[in-house]
Protein backbone atom coordinates (compact mmCIF):
# COMPACT_ATOMS: atom_id res chain seq x y z
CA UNK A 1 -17.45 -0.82 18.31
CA UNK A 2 -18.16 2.89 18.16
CA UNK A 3 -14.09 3.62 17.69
CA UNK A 4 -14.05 0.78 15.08
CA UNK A 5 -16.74 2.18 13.16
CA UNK A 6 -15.45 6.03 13.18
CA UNK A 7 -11.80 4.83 11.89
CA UNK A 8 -13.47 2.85 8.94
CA UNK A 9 -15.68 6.11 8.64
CA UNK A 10 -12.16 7.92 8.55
CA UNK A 11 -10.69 5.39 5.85
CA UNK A 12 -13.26 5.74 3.77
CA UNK A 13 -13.07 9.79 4.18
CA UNK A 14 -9.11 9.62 2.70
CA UNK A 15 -10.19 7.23 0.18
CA UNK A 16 -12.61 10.12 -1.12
CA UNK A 17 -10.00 12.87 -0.91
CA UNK A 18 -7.74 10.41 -2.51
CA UNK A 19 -10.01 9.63 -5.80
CA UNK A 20 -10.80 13.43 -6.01
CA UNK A 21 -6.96 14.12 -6.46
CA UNK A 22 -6.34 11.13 -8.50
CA UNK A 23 -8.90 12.06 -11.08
CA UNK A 24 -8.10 15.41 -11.16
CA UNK A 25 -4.54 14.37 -12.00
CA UNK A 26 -5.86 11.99 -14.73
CA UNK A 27 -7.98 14.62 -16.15
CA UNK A 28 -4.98 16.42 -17.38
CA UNK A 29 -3.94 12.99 -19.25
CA UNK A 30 -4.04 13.89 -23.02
CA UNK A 31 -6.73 12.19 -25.07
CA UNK A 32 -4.48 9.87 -27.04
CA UNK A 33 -3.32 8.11 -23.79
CA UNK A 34 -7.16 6.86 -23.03
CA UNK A 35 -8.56 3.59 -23.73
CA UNK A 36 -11.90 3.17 -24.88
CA UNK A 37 -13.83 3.01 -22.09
CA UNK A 38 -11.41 4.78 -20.10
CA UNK A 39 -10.09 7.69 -19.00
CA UNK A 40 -6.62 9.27 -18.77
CA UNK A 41 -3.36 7.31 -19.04
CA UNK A 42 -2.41 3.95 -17.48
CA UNK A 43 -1.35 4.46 -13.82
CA UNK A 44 0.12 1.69 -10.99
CA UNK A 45 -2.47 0.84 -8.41
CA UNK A 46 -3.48 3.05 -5.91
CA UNK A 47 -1.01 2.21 -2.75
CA UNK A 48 -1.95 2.96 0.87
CA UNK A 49 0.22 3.63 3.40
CA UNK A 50 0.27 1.64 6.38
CA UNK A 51 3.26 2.76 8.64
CA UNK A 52 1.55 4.55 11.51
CA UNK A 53 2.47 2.67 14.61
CA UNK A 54 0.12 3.16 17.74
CA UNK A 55 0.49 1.43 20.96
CA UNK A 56 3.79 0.25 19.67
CA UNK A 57 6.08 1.46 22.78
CA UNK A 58 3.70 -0.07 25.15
CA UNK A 59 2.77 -4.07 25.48
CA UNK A 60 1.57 -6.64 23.13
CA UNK A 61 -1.64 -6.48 24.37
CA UNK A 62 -2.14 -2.66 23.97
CA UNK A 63 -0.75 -3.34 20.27
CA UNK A 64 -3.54 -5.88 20.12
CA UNK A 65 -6.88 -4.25 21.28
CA UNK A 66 -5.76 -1.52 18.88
CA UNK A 67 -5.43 -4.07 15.87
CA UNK A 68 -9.34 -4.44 15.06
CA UNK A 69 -9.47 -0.66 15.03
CA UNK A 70 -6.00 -0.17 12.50
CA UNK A 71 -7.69 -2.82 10.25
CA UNK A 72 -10.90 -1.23 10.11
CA UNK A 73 -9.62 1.98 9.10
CA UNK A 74 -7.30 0.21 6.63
CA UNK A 75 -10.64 -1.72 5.14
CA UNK A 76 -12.71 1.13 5.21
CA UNK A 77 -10.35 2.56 2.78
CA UNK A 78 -10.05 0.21 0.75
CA UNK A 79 -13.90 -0.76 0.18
CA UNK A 80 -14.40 3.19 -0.33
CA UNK A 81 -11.68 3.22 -3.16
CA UNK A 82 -13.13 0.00 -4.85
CA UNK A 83 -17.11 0.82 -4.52
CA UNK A 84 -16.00 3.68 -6.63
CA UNK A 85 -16.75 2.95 -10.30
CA UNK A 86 -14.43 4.70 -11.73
CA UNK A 87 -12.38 2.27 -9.93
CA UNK A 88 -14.05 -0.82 -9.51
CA UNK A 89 -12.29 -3.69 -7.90
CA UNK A 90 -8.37 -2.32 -8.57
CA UNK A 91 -6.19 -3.59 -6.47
CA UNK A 92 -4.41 -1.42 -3.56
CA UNK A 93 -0.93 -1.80 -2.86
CA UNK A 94 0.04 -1.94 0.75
CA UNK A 95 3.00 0.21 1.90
CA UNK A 96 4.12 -0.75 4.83
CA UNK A 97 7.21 -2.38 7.36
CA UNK A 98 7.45 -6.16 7.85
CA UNK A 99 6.61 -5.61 11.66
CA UNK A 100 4.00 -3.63 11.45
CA UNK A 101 1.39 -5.92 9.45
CA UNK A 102 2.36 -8.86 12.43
CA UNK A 103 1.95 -6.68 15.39
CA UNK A 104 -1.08 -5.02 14.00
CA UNK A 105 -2.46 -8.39 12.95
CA UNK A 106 -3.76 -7.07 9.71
CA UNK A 107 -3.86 -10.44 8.63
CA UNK A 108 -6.91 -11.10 10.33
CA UNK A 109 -8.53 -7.36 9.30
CA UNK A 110 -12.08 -7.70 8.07
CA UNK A 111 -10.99 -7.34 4.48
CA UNK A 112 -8.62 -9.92 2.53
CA UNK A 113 -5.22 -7.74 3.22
CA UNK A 114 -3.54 -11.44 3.60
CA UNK A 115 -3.35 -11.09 -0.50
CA UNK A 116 -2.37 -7.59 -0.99
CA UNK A 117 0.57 -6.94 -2.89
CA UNK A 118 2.83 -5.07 -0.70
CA UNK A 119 5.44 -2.48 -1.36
CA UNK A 120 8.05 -3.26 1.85
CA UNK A 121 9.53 -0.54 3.58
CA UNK A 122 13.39 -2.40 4.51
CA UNK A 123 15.79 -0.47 4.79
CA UNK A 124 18.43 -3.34 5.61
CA UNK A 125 22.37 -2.51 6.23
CA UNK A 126 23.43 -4.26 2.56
CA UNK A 127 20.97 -2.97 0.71
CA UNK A 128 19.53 -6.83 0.11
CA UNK A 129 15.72 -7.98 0.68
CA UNK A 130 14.11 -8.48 4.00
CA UNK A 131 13.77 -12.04 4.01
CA UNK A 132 17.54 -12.26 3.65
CA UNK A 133 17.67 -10.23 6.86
CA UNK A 134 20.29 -11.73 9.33
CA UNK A 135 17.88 -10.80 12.02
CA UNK A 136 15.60 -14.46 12.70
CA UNK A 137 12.56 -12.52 14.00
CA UNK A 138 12.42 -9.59 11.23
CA UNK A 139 13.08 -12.92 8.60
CA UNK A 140 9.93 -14.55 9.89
CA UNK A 141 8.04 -10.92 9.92
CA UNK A 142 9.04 -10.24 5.95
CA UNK A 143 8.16 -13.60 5.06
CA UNK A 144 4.52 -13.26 6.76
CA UNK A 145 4.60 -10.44 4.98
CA UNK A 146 5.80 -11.04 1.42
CA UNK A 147 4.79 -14.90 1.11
CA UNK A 148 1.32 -15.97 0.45
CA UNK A 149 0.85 -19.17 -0.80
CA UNK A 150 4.34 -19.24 -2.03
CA UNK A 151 3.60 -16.50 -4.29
CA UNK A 152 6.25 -13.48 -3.44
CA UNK A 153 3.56 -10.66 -3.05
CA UNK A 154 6.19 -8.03 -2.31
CA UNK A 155 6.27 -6.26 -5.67
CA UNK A 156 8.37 -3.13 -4.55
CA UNK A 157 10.78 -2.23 -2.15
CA UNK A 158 12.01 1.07 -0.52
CA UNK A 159 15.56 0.20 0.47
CA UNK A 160 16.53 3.26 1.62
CA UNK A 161 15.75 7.35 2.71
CA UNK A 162 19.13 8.16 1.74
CA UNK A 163 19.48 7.84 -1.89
CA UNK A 164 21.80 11.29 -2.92
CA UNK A 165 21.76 11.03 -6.65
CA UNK A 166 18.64 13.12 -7.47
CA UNK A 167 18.79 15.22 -3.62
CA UNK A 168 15.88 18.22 -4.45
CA UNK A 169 17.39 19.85 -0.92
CA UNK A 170 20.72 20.04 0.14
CA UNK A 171 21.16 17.89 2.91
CA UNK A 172 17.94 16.04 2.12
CA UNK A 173 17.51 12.04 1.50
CA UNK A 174 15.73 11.19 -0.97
CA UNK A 175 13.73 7.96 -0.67
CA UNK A 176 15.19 4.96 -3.24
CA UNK A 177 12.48 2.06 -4.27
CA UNK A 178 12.91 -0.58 -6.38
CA UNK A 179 10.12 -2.81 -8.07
CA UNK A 180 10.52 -6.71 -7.85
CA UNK A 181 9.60 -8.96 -10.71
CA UNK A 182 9.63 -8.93 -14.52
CA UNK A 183 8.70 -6.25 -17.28
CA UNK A 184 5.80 -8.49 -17.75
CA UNK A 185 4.60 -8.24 -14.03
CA UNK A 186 4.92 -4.60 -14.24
CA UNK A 187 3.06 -3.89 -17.11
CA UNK A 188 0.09 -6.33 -15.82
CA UNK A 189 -0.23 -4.05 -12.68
CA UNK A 190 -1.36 -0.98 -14.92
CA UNK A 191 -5.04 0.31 -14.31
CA UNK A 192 -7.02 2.70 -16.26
CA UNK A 193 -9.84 4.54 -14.75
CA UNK A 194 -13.27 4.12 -16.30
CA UNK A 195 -15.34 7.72 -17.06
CA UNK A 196 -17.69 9.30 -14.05
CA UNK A 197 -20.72 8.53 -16.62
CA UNK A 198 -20.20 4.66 -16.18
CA UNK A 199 -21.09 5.16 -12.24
């Protein structure tokens, strides 16, 4: 209980360091991009990433008496972020692998992550989606992942580390993502933050 409670202490410490930079960052936002109401210009949710993998060379079981702790740090975040209101109830992307949210069982975290809208990390030989993965078992993980309801929740996708069009090293990858959906669905992921006076 005590390690539980210290790791949602800890996700709720990042999600303050997080907002600090993010509305510093919106701050310098010129005044015709605000909304009344609002603050600074239209931004995509905030996304969290989720890729850390403890326990994950030892057994199923170590995986699992480390899950309630993951999740907690994961909710603790996310609660933090939302409480905020400057940010009241915006959604958080997850960014994470298809393995990773089965093995962890975030799924059953204390928070509704089973509705998150994910951005995948897949980085498959052909370049397609994960749930076209030859691989049965990684099929099964991206479509626990990515299929709620029979909604596709998986609104981006980083398909690769190697991209070399735009390398800012030589030598370096340079991570490629691509979104999933329409224009539409897009646009009707954009927040705005509201002022610190409306807390």
């Amino acid at each position: 209980a005590a390690l539980i409670d210290k790791n949602r202490d800890h996700g709720a410490a990042q999600a303050a360091l997080f907002k600090k930079r993010l509305t510093e960052v919106l701050s310098f936002d010129p005044i015709s991009a605000q909304a009344a109401g609002t603050f600074g210009a239209p931004y995509l949710p905030a996304v969290l990433d989720i890729t850390e993998t403890p326990q994950a060379k030892f057994s199923k079981a170590d995986r699992d008496a480390v899950a309630p702790i993951y999740g907690a740090a994961v909710c603790g975040f996310i609660a933090a972020f939302q409480s905020d209101a400057r940010f009241r109830d915006q959604p958080v992307i997850l960014f994470t692998k298809p393995f990773i949210f089965s093995d962890y069982l975030l799924a059953k975290a204390p928070c509704d992550l089973g509705n998150a809208k994910v951005w995948v990390s897949y980085h498959g030989r052909t370049g397609d989606r994960p749930l076209t993965d030859p691989d049965p078992g990684l099929r099964q993980a991206a479509q626990e992942l990515c299929v709620s309801g029979g909604e596709n929740r998986c609104v981006f996708e980083q398909y690769t580390s190697y991209g070399g069009f735009a390398v800012f090293a030589t030598g370096a990858g340079l991570d490629l993502d691509r979104y999933i959906g329409t224009p539409e669905g897009i646009h009707s992921l954009l927040q705005r933050a509201r002022p610190e006076a409306s807390k």
